[in-house]
Protein backbone atom coordinates (compact mmCIF):
# COMPACT_ATOMS: atom_id res chain seq x y z
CA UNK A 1 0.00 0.00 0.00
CA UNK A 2 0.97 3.80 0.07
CA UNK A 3 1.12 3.99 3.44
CA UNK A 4 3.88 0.85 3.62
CA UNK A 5 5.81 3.12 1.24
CA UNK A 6 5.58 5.95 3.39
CA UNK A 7 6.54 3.85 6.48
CA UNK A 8 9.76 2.68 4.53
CA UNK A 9 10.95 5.95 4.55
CA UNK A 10 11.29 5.96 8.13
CA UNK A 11 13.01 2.96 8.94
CA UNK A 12 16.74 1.98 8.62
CA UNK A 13 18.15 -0.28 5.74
CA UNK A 14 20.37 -2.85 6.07
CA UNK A 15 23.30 -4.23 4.07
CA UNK A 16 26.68 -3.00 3.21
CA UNK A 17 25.40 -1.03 0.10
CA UNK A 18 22.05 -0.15 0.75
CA UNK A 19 20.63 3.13 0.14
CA UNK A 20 19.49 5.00 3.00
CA UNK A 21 19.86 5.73 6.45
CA UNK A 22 21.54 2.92 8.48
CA UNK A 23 21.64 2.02 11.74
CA UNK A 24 24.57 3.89 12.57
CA UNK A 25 24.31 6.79 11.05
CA UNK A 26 24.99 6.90 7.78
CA UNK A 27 23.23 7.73 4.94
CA UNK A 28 24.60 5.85 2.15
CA UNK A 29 23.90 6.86 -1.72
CA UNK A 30 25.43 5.89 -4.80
CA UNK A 31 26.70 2.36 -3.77
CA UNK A 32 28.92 3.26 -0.63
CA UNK A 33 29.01 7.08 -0.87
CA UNK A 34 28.71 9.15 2.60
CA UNK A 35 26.14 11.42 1.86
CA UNK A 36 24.68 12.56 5.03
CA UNK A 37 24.94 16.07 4.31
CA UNK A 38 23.82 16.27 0.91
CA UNK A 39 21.09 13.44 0.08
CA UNK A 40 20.66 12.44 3.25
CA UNK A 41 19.33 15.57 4.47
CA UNK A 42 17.34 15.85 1.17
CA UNK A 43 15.65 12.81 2.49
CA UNK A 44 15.57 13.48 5.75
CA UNK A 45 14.04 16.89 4.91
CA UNK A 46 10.68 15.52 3.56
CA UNK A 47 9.90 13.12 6.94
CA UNK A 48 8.34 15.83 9.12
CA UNK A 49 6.12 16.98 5.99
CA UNK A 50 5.16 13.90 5.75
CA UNK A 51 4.61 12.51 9.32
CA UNK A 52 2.40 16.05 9.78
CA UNK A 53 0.50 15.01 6.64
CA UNK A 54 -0.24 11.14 7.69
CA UNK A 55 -0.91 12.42 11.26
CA UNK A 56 -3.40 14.63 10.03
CA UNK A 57 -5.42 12.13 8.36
CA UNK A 58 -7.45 8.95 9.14
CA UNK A 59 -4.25 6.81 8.65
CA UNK A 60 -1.63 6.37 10.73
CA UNK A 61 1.97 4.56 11.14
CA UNK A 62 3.27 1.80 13.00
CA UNK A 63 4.11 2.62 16.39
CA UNK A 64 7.54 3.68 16.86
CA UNK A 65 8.20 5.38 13.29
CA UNK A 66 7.66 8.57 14.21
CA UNK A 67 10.22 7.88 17.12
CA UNK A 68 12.69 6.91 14.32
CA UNK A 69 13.11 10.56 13.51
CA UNK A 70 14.87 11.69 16.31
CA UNK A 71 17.25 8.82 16.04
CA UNK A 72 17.92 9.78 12.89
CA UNK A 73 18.57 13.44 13.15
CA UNK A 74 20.55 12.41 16.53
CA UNK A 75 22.67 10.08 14.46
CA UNK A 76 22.86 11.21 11.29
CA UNK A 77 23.02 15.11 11.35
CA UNK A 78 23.39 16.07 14.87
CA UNK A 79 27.42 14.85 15.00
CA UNK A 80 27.91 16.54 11.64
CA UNK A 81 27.12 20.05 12.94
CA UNK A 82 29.91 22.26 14.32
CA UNK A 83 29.13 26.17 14.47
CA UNK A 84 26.50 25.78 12.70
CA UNK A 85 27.95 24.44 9.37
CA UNK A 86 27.63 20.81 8.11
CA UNK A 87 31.26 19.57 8.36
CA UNK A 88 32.88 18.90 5.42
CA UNK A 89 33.48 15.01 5.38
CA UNK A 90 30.03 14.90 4.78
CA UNK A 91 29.23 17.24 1.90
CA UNK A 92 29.65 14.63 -1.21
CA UNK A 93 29.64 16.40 -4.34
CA UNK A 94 26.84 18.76 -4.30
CA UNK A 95 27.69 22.34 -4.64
CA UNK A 96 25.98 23.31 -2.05
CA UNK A 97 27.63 25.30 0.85
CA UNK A 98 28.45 23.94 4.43
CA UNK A 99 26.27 26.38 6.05
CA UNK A 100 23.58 25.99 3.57
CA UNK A 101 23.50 22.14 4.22
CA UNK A 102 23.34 22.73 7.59
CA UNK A 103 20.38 25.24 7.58
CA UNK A 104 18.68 22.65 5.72
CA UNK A 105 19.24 19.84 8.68
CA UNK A 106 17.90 22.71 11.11
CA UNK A 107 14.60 23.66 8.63
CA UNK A 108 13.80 19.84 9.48
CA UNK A 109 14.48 19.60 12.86
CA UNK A 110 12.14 23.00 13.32
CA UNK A 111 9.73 21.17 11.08
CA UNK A 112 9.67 17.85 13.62
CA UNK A 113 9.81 19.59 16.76
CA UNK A 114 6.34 21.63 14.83
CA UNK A 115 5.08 18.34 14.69
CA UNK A 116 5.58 16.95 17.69
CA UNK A 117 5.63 19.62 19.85
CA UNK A 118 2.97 19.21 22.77
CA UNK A 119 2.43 15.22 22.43
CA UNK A 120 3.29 14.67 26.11
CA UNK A 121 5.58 11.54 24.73
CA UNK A 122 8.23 13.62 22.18
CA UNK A 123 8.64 16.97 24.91
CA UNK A 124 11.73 15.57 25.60
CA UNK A 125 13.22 14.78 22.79
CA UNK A 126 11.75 18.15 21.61
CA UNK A 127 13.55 19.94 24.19
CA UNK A 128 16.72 18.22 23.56
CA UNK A 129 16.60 19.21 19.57
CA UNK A 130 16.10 22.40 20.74
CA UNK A 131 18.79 23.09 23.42
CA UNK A 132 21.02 21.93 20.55
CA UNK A 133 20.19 24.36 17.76
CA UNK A 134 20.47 27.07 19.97
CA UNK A 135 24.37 25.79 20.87
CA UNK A 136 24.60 25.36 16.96
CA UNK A 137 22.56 28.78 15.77
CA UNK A 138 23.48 32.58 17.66
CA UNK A 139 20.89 34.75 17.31
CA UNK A 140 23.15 36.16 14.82
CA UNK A 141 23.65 33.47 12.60
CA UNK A 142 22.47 33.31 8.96
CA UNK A 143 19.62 31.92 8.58
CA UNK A 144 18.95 32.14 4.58
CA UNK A 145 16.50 29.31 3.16
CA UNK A 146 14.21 29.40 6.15
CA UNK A 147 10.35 30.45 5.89
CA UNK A 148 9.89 33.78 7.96
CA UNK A 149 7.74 31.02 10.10
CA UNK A 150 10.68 28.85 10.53
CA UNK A 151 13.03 32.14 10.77
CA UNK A 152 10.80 33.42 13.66
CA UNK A 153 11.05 30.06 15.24
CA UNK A 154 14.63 29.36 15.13
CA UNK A 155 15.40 32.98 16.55
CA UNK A 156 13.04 32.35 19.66
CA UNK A 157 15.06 29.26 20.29
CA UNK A 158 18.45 30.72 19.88
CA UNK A 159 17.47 33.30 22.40
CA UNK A 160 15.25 31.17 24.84
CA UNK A 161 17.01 31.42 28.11
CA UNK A 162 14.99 28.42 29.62
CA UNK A 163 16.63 25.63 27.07
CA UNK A 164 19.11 23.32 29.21
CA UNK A 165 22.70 24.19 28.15
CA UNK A 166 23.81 21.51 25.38
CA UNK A 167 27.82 23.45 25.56
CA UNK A 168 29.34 20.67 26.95
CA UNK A 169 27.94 18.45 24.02
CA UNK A 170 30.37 15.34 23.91
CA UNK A 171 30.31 12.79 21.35
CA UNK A 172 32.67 10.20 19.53
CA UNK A 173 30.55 8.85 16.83
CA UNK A 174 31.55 5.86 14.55
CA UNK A 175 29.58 5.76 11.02
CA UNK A 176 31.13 2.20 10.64
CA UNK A 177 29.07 1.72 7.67
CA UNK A 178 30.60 4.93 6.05
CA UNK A 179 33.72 4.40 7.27
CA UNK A 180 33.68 7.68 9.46
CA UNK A 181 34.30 9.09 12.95
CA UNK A 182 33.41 12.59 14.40
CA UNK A 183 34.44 13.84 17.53
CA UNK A 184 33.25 16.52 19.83
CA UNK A 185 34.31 18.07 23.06
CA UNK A 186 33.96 21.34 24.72
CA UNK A 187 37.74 22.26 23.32
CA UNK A 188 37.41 19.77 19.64
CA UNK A 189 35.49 19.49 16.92
């Protein structure tokens, strides 16, 4: 059905070549190209739109999918930020600038914190995605691409003084399947 299309969207693929998001992390394209930053966050850009759209209507997904979006942006985008650019490692080939990449990872995550915000079960996570685009995104940064919504948005969360403090954000993360490691402390990125 349509809706078991939709649903495969969401979940992770498996295999040393398969396309998609994988368990660990990476987004794979191309055969066994690293691509978080470029198709991966084209892919990962159309989720929210379209977990708003099915949870607007009489369908709805398997329990648990919706979850699988903050795993993913915690996995596969979250690591990959530093000052609010998209590190390079995982650009690919597409033209497209670091920072503009990485605007496009935080246009989704303001997109699936819109659609979860205020189900009592995603505050959390909510909360978390927030308290780390405000360590990413100054009220000064540039924030190009983003609907005057989304612009509105991302500038009450860079100056909300009530977010937990996500500057001592520490992370070693192995994309085994891309045959990557990041590494962040309050000193390295």
């Amino acid at each position: 059905t349509a809706l078991a299309a939709l649903e495969n969207e969401f979940t992770y693929v498996s295999g040393e070549a398969a396309q998609g998001f994988h368990s660990d992390g990476t987004y794979l394209y191309h055969t066994r190209h690293f691509l978080n930053g470029t198709y991966g966050a084209e892919h990962f850009e159309l989720l929210p739109e379209i977990a708003s759209f099915v949870r607007e209507s009489q369908y709805a997904f398997a329990p648990g999918l919706v979850s699988n979006l903050f795993e993913i942006y915690r996995n596969s985008f979250e690591p990959l930020i530093s000052d609010g650019e998209m590190i390079a490692m995982a650009n690919g080939r597409v033209p497209y600038d670091d920072a503009s990449k990485a605007v496009r990872v935080m246009k989704s995550a303001l997109n699936l914190i819109n659609v979860l915000d205020g189900i009592d079960e995603y505050t959390d996570e909510c909360n978390k995605i927030k308290a780390k685009l405000k360590k990413y995104y100054s009220a000064s940064s540039d924030y190009q691409g983003l609907s005057i919504d989304l612009f509105k948005q991302a500038y009450a969360i860079a100056n909300d003084t009530s977010l937990p403090d996500a500057n001592d954000y520490r992370i070693t993360k192995i994309y085994t399947d891309g045959d990557k490691a990041v590494h962040h402390s309050k000193s390295f990125m």
